[in-house]
PDB file of N, CA and C in Angstrom:
ATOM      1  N   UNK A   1       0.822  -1.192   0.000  1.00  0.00           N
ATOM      2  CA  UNK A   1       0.000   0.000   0.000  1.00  0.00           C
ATOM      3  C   UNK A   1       0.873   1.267   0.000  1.00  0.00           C
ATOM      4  N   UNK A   2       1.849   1.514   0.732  1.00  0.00           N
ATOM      5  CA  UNK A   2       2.874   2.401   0.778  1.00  0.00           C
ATOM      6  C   UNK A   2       3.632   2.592  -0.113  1.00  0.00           C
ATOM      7  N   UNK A   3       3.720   1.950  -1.172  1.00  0.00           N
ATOM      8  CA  UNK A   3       4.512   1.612  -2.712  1.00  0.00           C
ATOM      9  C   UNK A   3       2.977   2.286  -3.298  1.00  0.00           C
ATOM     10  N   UNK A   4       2.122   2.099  -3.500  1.00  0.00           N
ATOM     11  CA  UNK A   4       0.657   2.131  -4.239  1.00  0.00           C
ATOM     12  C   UNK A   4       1.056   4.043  -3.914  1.00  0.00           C
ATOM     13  N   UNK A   5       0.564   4.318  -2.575  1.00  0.00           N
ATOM     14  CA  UNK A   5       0.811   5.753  -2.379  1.00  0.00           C
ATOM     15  C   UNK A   5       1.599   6.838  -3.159  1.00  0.00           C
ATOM     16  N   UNK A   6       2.772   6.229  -2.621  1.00  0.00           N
ATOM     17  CA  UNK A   6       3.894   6.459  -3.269  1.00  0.00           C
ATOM     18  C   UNK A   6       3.879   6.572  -5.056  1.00  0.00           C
ATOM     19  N   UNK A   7       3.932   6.253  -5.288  1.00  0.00           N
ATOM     20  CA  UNK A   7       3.531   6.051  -7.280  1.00  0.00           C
ATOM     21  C   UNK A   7       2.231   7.371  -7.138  1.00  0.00           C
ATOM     22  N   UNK A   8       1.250   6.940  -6.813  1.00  0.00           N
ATOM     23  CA  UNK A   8       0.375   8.087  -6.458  1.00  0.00           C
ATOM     24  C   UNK A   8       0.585   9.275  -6.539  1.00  0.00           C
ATOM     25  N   UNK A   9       1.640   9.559  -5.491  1.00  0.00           N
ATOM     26  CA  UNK A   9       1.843  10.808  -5.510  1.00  0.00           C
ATOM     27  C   UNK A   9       3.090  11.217  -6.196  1.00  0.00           C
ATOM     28  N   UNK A  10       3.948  10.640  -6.832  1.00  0.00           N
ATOM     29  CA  UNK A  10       4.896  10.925  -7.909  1.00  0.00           C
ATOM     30  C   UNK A  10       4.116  11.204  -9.123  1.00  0.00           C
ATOM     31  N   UNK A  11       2.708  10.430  -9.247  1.00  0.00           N
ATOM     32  CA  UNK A  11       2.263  10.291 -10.780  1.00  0.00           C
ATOM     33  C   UNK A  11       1.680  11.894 -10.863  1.00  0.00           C
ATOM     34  N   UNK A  12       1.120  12.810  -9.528  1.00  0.00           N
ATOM     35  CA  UNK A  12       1.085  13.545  -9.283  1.00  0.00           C
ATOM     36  C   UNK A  12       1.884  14.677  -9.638  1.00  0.00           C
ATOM     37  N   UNK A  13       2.848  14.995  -9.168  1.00  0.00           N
ATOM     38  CA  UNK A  13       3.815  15.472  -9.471  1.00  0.00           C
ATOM     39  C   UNK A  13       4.282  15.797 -10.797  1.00  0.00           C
ATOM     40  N   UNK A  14       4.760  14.585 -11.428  1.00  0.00           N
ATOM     41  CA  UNK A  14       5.105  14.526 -12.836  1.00  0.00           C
ATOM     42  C   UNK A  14       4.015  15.110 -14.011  1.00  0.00           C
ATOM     43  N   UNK A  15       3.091  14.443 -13.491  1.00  0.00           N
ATOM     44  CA  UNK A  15       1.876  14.668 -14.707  1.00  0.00           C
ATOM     45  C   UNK A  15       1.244  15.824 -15.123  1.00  0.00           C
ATOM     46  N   UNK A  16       2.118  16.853 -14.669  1.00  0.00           N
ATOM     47  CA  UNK A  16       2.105  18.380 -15.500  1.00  0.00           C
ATOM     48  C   UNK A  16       3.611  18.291 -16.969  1.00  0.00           C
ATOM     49  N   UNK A  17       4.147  17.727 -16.464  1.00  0.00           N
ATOM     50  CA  UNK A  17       5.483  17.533 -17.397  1.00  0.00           C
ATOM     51  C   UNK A  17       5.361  16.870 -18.747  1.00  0.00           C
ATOM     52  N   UNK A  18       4.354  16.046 -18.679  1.00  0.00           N
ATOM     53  CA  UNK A  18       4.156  15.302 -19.916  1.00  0.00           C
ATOM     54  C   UNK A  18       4.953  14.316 -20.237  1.00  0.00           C
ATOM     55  N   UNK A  19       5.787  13.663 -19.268  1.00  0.00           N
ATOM     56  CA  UNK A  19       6.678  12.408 -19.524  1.00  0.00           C
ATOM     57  C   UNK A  19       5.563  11.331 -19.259  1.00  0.00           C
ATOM     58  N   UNK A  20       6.197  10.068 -19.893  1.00  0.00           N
ATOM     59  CA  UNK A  20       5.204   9.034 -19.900  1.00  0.00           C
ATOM     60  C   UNK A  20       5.398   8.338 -18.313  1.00  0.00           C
ATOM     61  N   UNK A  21       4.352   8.119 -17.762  1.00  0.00           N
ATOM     62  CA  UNK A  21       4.024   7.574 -16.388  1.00  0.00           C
ATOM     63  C   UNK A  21       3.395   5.795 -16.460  1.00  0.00           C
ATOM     64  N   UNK A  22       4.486   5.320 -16.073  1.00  0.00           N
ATOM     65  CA  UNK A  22       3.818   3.720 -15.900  1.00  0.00           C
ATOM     66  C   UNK A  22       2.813   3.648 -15.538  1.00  0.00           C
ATOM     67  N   UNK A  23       1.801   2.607 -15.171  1.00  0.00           N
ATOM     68  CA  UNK A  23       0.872   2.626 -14.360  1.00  0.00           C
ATOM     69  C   UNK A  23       1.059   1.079 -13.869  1.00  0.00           C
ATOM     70  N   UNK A  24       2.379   0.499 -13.941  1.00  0.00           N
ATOM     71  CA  UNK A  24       2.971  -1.118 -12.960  1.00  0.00           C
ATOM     72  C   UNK A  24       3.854  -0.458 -11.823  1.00  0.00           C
ATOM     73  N   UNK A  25       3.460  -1.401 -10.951  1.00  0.00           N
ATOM     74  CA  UNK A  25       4.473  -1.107  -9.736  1.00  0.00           C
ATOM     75  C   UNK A  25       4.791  -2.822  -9.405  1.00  0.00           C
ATOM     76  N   UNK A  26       6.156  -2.898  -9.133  1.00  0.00           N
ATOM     77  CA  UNK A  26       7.055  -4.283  -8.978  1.00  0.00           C
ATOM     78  C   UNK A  26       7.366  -4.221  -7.903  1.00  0.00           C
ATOM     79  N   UNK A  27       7.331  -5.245  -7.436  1.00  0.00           N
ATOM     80  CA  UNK A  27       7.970  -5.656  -6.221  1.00  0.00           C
ATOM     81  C   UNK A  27       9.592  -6.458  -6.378  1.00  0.00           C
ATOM     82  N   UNK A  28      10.573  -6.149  -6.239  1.00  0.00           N
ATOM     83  CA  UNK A  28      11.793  -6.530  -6.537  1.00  0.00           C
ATOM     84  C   UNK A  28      12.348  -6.969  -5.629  1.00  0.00           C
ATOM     85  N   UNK A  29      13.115  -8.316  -5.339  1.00  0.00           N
ATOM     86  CA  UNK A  29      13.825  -8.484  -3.707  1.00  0.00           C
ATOM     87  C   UNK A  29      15.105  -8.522  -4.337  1.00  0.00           C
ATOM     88  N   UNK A  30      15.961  -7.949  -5.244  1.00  0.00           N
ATOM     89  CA  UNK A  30      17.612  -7.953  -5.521  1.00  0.00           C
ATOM     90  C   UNK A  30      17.803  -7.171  -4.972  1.00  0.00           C
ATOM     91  N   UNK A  31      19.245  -6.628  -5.138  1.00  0.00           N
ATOM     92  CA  UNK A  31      19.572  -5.741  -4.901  1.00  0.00           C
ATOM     93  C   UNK A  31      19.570  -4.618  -5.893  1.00  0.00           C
ATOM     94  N   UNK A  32      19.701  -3.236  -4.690  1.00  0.00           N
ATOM     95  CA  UNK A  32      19.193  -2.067  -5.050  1.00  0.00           C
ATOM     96  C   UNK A  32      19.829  -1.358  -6.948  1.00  0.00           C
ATOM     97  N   UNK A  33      21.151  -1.361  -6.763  1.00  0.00           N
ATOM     98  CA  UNK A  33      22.066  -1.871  -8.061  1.00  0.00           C
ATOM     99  C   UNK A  33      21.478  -2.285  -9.261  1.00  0.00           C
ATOM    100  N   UNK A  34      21.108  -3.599  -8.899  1.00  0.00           N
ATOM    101  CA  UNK A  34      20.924  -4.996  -9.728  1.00  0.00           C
ATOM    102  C   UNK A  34      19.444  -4.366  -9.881  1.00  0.00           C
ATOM    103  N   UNK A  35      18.325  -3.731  -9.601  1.00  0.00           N
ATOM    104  CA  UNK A  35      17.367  -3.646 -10.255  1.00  0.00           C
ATOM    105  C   UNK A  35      17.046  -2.526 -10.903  1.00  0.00           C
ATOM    106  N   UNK A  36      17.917  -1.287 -10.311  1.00  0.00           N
ATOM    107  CA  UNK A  36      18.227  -0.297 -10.740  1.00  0.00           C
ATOM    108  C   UNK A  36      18.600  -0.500 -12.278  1.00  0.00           C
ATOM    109  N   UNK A  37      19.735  -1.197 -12.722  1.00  0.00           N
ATOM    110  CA  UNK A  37      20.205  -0.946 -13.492  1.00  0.00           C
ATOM    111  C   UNK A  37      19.260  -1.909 -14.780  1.00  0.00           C
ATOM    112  N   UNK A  38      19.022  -2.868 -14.420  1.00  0.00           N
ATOM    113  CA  UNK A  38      17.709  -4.162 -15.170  1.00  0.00           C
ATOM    114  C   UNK A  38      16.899  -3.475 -15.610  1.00  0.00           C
ATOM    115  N   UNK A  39      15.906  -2.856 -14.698  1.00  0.00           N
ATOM    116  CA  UNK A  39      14.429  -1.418 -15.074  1.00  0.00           C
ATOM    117  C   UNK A  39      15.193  -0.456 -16.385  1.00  0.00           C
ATOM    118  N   UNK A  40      16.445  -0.362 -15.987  1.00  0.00           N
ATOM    119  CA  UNK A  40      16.576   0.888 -17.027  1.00  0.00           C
ATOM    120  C   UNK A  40      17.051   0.067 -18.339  1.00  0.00           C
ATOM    121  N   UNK A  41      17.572  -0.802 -18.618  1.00  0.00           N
ATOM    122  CA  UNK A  41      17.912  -1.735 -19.360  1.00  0.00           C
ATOM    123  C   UNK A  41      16.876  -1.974 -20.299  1.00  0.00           C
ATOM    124  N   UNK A  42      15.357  -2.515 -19.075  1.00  0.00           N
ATOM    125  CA  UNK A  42      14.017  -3.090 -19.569  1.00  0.00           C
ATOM    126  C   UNK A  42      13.274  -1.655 -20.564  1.00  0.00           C
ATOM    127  N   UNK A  43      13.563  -0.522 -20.015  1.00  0.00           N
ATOM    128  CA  UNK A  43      13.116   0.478 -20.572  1.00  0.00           C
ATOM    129  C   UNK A  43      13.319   0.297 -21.656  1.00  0.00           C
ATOM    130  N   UNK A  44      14.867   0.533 -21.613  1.00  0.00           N
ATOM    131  CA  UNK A  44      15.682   1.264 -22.927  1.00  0.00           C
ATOM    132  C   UNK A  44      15.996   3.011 -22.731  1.00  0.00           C
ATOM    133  N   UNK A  45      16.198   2.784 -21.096  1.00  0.00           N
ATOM    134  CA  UNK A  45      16.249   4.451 -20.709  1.00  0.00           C
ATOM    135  C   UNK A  45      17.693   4.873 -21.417  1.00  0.00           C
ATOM    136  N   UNK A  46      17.566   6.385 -21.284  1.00  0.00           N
ATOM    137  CA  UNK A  46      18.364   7.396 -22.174  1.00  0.00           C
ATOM    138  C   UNK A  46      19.105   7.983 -21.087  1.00  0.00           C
ATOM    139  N   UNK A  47      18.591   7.749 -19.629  1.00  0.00           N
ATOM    140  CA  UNK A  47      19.039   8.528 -18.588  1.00  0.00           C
ATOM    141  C   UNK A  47      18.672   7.959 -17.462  1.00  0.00           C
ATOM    142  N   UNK A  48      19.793   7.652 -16.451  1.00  0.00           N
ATOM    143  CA  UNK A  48      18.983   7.219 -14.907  1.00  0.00           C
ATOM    144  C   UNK A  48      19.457   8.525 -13.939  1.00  0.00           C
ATOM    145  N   UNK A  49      18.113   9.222 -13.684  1.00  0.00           N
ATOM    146  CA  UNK A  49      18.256  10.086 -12.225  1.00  0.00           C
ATOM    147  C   UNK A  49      18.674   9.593 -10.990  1.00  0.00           C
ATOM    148  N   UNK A  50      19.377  10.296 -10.117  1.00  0.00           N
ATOM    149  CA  UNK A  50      19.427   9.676  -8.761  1.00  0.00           C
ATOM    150  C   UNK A  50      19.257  10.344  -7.861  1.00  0.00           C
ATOM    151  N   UNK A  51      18.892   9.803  -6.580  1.00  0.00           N
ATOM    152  CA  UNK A  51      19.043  10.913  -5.529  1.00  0.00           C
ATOM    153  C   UNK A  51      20.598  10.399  -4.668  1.00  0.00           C
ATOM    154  N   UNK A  52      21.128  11.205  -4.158  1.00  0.00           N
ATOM    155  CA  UNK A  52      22.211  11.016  -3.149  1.00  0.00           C
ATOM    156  C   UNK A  52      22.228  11.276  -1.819  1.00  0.00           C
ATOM    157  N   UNK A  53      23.150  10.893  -1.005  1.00  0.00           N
ATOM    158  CA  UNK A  53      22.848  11.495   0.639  1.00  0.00           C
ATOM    159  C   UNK A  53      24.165  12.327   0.819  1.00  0.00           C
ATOM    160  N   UNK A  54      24.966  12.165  -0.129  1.00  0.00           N
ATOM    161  CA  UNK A  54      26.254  13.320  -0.254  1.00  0.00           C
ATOM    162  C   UNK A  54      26.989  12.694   0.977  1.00  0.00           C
ATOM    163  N   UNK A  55      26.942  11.585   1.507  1.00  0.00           N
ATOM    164  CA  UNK A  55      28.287  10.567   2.074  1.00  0.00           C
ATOM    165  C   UNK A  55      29.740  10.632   1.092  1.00  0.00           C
ATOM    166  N   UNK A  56      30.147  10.798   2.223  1.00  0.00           N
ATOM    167  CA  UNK A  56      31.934  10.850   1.775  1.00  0.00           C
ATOM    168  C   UNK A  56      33.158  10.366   2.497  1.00  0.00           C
ATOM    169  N   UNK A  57      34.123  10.071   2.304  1.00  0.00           N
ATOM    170  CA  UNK A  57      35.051   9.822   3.144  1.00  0.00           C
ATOM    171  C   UNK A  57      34.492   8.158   3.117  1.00  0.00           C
ATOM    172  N   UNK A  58      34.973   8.002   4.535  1.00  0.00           N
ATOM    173  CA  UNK A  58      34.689   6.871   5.622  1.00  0.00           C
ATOM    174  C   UNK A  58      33.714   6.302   5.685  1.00  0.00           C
ATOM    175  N   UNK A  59      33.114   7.275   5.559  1.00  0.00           N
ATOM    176  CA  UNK A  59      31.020   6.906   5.969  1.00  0.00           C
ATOM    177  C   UNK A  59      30.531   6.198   4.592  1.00  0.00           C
ATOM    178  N   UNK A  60      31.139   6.977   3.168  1.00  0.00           N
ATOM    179  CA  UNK A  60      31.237   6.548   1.737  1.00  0.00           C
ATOM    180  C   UNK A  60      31.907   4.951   1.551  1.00  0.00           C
ATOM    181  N   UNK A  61      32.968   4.238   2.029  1.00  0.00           N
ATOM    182  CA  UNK A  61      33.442   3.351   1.967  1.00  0.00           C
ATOM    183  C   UNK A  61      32.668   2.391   2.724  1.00  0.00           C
ATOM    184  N   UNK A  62      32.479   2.842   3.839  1.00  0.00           N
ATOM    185  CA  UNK A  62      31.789   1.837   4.884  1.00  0.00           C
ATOM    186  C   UNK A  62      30.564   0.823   4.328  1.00  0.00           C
ATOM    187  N   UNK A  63      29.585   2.148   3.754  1.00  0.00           N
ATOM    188  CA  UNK A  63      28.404   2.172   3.544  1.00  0.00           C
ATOM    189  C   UNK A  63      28.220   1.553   1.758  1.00  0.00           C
ATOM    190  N   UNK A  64      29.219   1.966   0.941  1.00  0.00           N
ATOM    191  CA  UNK A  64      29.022   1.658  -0.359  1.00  0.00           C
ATOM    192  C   UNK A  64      28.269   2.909  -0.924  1.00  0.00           C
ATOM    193  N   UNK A  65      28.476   2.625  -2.676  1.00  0.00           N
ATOM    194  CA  UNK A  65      27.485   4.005  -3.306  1.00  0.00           C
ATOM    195  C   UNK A  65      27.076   2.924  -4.156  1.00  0.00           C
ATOM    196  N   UNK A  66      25.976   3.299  -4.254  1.00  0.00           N
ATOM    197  CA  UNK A  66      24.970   2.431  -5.332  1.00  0.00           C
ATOM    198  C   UNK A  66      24.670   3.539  -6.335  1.00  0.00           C
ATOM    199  N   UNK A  67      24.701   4.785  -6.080  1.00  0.00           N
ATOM    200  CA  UNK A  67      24.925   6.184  -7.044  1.00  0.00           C
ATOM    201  C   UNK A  67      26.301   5.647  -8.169  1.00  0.00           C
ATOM    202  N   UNK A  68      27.375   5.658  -7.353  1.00  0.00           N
ATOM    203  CA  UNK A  68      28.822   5.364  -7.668  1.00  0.00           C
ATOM    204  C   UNK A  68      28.880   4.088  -9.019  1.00  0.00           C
ATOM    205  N   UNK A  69      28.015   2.674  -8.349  1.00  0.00           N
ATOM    206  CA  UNK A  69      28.369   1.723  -9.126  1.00  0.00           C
ATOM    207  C   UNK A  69      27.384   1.706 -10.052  1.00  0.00           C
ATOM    208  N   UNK A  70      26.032   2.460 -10.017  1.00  0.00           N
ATOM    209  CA  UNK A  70      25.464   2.485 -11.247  1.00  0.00           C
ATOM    210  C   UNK A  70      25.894   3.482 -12.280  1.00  0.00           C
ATOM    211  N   UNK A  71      26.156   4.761 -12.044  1.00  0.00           N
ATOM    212  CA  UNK A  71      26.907   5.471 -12.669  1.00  0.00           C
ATOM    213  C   UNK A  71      28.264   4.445 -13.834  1.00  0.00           C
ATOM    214  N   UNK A  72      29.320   3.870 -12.804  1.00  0.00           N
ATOM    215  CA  UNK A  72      30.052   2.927 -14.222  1.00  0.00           C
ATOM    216  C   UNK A  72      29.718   1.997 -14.520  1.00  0.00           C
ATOM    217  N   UNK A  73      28.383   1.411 -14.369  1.00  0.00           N
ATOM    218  CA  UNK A  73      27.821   0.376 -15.386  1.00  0.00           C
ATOM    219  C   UNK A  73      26.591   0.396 -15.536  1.00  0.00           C
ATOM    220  N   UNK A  74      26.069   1.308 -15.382  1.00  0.00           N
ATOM    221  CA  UNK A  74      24.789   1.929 -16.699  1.00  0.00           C
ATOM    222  C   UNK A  74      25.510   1.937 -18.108  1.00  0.00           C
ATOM    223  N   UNK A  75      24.038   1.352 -18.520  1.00  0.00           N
ATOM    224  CA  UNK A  75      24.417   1.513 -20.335  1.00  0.00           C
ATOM    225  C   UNK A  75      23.970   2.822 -20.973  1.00  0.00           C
ATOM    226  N   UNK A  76      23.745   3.841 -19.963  1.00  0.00           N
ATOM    227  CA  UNK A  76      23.023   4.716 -20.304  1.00  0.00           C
ATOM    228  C   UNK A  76      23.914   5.731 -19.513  1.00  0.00           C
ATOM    229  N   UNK A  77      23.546   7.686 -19.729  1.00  0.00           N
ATOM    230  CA  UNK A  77      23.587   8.368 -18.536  1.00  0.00           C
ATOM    231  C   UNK A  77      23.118   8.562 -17.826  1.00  0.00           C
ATOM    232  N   UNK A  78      23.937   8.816 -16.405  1.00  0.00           N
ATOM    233  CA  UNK A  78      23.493   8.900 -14.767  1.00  0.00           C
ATOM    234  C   UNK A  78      23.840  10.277 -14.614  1.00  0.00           C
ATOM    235  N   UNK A  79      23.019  10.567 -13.852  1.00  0.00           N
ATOM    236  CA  UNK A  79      22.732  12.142 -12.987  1.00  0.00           C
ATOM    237  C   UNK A  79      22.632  12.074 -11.667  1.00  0.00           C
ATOM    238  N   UNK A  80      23.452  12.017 -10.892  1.00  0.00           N
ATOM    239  CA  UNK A  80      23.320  12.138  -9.778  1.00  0.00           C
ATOM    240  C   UNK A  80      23.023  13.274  -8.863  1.00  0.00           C
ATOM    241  N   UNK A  81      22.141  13.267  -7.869  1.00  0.00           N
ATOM    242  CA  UNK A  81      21.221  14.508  -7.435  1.00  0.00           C
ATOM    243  C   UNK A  81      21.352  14.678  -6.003  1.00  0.00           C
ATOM    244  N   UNK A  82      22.072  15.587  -5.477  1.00  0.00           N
ATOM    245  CA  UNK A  82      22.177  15.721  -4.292  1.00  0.00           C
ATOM    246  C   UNK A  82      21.548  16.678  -3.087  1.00  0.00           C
ATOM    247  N   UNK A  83      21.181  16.586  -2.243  1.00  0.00           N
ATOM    248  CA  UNK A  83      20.234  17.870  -1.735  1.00  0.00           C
ATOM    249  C   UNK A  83      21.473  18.941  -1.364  1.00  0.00           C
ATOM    250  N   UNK A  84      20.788  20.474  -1.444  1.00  0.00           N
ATOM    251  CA  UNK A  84      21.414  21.512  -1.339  1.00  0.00           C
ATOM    252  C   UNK A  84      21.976  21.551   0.272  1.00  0.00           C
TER     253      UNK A  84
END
C-alpha cells in the first residue's frame, strides 16, 4: 500500500510535465544496483536520475554508493542529485 501511495503521488507530481508515467508497480527483492540498473535496461532508458545522501570519506566506503556503481555500469547516462 505504501509503494501504491507512493507512485500516487509521484504520478502527481510529474503529470504536468508530460513524460510518460507507468501505471505497474514491482515488487523486486535484488539488490538495489541490480534492479536499478535491469528497469533501465528493460526500458531502454536514455538517462537514470538519482538521488544522493552526499556521504563521503569513511562513511562513503563503509556504507558503499549504489549512485557510484550504477553510474560505471549503466548503459546509459546517470545524474546524480544531491540535496542543497
Amino acid at each position: 500500500q505504501r509503494a501504491q501511495n507512493a507512485v500516487a503521488e509521484a504520478e502527481k507530481i510529474l503529470a504536468p510535465s508530460g513524460l510518460e508515467i507507468s501505471e505497474s508497480i514491482s515488487v523486486l527483492l535484488d539488490g538495489t544496483k541490480d534492479i536499478i540498473l535491469a528497469e533501465a535496461d528493460a526500458w531502454g532508458a536514455d538517462c537514470i536520475f538519482l538521488g544522493s545522501h552526499g556521504r563521503h570519506g569513511a562513511q562513503r566506503l563503509l556504507m558503499g554508493s549504489v549512485s557510484e556503481s550504477i553510474a560505471q555500469q549503466a548503459h546509459c547516462s546517470v545524474e546524480v542529485v544531491r540535496a542543497s
